[in-house]
Protein backbone atom coordinates (compact mmCIF):
# COMPACT_ATOMS: atom_id res chain seq x y z
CA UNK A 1 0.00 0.00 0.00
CA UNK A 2 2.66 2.16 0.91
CA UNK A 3 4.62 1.67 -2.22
CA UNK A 4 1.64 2.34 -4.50
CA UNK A 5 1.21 5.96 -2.74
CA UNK A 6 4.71 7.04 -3.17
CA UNK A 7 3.89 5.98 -6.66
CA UNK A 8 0.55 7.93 -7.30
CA UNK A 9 2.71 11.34 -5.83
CA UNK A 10 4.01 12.55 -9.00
CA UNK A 11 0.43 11.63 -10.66
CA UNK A 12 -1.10 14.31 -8.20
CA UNK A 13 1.97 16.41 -8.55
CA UNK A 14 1.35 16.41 -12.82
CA UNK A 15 -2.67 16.64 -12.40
CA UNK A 16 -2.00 20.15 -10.20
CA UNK A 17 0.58 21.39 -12.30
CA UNK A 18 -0.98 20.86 -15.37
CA UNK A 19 -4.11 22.69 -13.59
CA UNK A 20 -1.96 25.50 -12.86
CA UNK A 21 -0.74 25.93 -16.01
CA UNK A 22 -3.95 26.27 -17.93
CA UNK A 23 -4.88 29.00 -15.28
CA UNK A 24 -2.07 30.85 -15.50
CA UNK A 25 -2.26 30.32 -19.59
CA UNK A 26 -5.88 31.61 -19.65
CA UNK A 27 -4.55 34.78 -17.11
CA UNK A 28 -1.99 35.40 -20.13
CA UNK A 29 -4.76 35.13 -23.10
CA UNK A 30 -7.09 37.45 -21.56
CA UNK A 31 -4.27 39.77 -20.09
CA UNK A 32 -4.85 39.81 -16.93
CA UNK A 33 -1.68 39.54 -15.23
CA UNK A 34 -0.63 43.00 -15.85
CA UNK A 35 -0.34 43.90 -12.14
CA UNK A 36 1.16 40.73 -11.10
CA UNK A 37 3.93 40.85 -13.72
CA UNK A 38 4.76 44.80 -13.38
CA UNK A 39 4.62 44.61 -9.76
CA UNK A 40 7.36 41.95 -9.45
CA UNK A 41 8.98 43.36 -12.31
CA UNK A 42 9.58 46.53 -10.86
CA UNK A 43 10.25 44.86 -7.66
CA UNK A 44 13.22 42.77 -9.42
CA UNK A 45 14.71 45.19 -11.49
CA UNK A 46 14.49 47.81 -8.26
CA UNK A 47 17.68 45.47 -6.69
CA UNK A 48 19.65 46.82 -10.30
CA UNK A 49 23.57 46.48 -9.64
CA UNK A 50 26.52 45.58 -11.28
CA UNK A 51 26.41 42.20 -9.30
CA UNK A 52 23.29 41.32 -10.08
CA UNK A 53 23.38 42.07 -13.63
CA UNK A 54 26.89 40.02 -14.07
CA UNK A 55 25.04 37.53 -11.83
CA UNK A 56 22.16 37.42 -14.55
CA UNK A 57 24.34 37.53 -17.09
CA UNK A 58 25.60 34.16 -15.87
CA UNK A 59 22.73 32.68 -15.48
CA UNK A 60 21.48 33.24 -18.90
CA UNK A 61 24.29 31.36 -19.83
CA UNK A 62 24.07 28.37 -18.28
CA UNK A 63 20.64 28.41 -18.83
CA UNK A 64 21.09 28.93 -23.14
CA UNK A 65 21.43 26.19 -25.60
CA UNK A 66 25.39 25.15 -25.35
CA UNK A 67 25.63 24.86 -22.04
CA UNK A 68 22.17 22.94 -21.60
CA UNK A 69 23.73 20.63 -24.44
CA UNK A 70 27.21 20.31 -22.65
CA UNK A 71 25.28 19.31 -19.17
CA UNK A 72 22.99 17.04 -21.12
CA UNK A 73 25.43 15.10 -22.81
CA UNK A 74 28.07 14.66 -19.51
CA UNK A 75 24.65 13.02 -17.46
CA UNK A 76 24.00 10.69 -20.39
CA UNK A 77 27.31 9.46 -20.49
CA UNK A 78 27.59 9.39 -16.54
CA UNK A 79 24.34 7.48 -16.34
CA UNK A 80 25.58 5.17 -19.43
CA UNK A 81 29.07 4.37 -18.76
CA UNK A 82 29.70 4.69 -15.34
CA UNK A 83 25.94 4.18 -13.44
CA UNK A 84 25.12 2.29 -16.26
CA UNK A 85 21.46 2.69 -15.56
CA UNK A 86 20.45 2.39 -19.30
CA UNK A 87 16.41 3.00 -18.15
CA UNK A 88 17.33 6.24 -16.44
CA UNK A 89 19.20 7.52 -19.23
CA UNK A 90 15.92 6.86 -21.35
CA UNK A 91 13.50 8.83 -18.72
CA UNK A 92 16.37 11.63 -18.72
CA UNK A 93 16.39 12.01 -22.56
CA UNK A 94 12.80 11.79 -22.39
CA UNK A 95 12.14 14.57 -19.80
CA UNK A 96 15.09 17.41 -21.02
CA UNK A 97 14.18 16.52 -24.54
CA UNK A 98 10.33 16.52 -23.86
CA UNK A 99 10.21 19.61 -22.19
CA UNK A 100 12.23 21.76 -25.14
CA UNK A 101 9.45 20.29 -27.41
CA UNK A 102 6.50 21.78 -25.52
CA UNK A 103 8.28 24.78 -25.21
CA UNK A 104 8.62 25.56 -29.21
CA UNK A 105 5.00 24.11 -28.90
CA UNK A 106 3.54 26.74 -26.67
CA UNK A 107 5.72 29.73 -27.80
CA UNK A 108 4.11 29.45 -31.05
CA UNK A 109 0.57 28.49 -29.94
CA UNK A 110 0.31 31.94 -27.99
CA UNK A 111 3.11 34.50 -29.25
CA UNK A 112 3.45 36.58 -26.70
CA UNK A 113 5.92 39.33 -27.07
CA UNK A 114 8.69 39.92 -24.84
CA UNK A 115 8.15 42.96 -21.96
CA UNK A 116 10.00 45.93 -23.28
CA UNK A 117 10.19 47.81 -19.02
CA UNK A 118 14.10 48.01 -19.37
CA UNK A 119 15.81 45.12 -21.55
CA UNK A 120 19.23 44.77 -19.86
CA UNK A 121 19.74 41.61 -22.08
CA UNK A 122 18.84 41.34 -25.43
CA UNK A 123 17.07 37.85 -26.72
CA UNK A 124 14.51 37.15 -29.57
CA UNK A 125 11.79 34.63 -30.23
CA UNK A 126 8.73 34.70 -28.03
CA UNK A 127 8.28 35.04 -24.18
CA UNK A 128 5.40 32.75 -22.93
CA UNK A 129 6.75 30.29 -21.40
CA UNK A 130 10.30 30.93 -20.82
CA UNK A 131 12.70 28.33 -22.21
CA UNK A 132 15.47 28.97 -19.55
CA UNK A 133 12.74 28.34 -16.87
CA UNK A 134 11.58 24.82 -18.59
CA UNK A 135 14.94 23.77 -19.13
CA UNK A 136 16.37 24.26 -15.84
CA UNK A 137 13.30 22.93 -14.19
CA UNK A 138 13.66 19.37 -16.12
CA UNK A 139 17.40 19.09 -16.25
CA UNK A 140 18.22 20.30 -13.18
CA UNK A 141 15.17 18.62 -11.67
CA UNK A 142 15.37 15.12 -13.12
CA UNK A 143 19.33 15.38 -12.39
CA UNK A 144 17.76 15.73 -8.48
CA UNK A 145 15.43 12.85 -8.58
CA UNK A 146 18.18 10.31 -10.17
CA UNK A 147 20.97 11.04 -7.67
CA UNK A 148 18.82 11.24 -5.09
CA UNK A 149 18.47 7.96 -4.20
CA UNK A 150 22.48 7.25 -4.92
CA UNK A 151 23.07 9.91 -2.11
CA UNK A 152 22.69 7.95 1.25
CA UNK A 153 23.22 10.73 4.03
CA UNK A 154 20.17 12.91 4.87
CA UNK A 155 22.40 15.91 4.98
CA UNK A 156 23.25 14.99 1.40
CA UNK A 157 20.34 14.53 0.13
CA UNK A 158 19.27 18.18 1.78
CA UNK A 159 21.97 19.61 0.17
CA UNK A 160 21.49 18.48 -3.51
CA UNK A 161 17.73 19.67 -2.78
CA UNK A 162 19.18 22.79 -2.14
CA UNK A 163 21.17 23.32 -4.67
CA UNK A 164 18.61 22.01 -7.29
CA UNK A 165 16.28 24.42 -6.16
CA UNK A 166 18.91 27.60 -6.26
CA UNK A 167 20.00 27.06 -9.69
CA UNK A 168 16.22 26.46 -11.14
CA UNK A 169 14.71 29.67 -8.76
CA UNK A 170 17.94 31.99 -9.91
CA UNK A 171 18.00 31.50 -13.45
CA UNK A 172 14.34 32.26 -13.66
CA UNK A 173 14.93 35.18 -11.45
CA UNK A 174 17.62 36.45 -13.09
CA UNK A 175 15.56 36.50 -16.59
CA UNK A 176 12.64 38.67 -14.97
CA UNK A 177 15.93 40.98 -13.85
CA UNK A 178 17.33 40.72 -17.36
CA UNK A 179 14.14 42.14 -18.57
CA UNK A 180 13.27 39.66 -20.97
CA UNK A 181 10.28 37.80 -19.61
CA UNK A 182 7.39 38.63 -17.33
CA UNK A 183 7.51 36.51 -14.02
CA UNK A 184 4.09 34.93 -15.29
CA UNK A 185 6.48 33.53 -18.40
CA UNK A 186 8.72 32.00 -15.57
CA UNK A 187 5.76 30.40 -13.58
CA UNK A 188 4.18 28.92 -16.38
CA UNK A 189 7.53 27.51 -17.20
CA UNK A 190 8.11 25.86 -13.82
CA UNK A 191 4.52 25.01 -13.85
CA UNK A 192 4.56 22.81 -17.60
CA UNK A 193 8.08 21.71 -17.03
CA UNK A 194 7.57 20.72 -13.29
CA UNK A 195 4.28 18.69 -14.52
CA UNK A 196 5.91 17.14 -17.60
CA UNK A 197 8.61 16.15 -14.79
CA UNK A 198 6.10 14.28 -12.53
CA UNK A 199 4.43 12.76 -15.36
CA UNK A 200 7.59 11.17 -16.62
CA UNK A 201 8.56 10.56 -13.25
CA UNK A 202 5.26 8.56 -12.28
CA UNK A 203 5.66 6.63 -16.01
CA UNK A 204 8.87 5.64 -14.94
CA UNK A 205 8.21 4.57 -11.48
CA UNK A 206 5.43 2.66 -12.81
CA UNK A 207 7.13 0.37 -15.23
CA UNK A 208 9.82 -0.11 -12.81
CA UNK A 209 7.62 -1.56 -10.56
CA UNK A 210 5.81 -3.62 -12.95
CA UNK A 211 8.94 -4.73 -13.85
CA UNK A 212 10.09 -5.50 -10.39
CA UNK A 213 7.08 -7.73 -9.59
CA UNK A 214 7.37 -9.90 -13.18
CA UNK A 215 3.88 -8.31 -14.42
């Protein structure tokens, strides 16, 4: 019993995020998250400093195509060659790869413009959702949930939680402070990503129990 509810979390996890997604979605069709993105806008970009702005700066890098790649490809061939866990390799080419998908997917479906309240970076294509925020929510994410259960010490497993979390939180941050998406372009990022996550996560769980018990 207790092994089937620990495998029905990351169904409930996808069902709420995928609920939160379409509201936030519908908030950004019928524009109504003008106060909730200016406020925090303003808010952000009200911290301005040279630190902050190398900081983002950073962050938009290891948040952009190469070094998404570079990070991809070093897991794969950790999980292949020296794990060599060939199924979690699958669910993490699956998730990272998934997730870029549904971004091009959704850009195009809505085509929202980026904000133009003081661009300190400069990137093209559309803003809703943001592409940084979906890709370091499933690759930094998904890179949590494998190790996780190779890390034995609590304190180790707290830490990689941690750290997860920082690098997903400031490279969405750091975008709103870059001035090239709206914080409801981040959410609904985390939001879709964070679902597609769980859902691959509960897939995976699933067959590895079924294949566990011979069914």
């Amino acid at each position: 019993m207790q092994a089937m509810k620990v495998r029905k979390t990351p169904l409930y996890l996808t069902l709420v995020g995928l609920i939160a997604s379409i509201v936030v979605a519908y908030f950004v069709a019928t524009n109504r998250v003008s106060a909730f993105d200016e406020a925090i806008i303003h808010f952000v970009q009200g911290k301005e400093s040279p630190f902050w702005t190398g900081f983002a700066k950073f962050c938009a890098f290891i948040g952009s195509t190469v070094p998404v790649i570079c990070i991809t490809l070093l897991t794969m061939l950790f999980l292949f060659f020296v794990l060599k866990h060939r199924e979690e390799l699958i669910l993490f080419g699956i998730v990272v790869g998934g997730s870029a998908l549904l971004n091009v997917v959704l850009k195009r479906l809505f085509t929202r413009e980026r904000p133009t309240i003081h661009r300190i970076l400069e990137e093209t294509g559309y803003s809703f959702p943001s592409g940084h925020a979906m890709a370091a929510f499933s690759l930094y994410g998904v890179i949590v949930f494998l190790l996780w259960k190779h890390i034995r010490p609590r304190w180790g497993r707290v830490l990689l939680l941690i750290l997860g979390s920082l690098i997903i939180a400031m490279i969405g941050i750091s975008r709103v402070y870059a001035g090239v998406h709206y914080p409801s372009d981040v959410l609904a990022g985390y939001l879709v990503s964070g679902s597609w996550l769980a859902f691959c996560i509960y897939w995976y769980q699933w067959y590895r129990e079924r294949k566990t018990s011979g069914k």
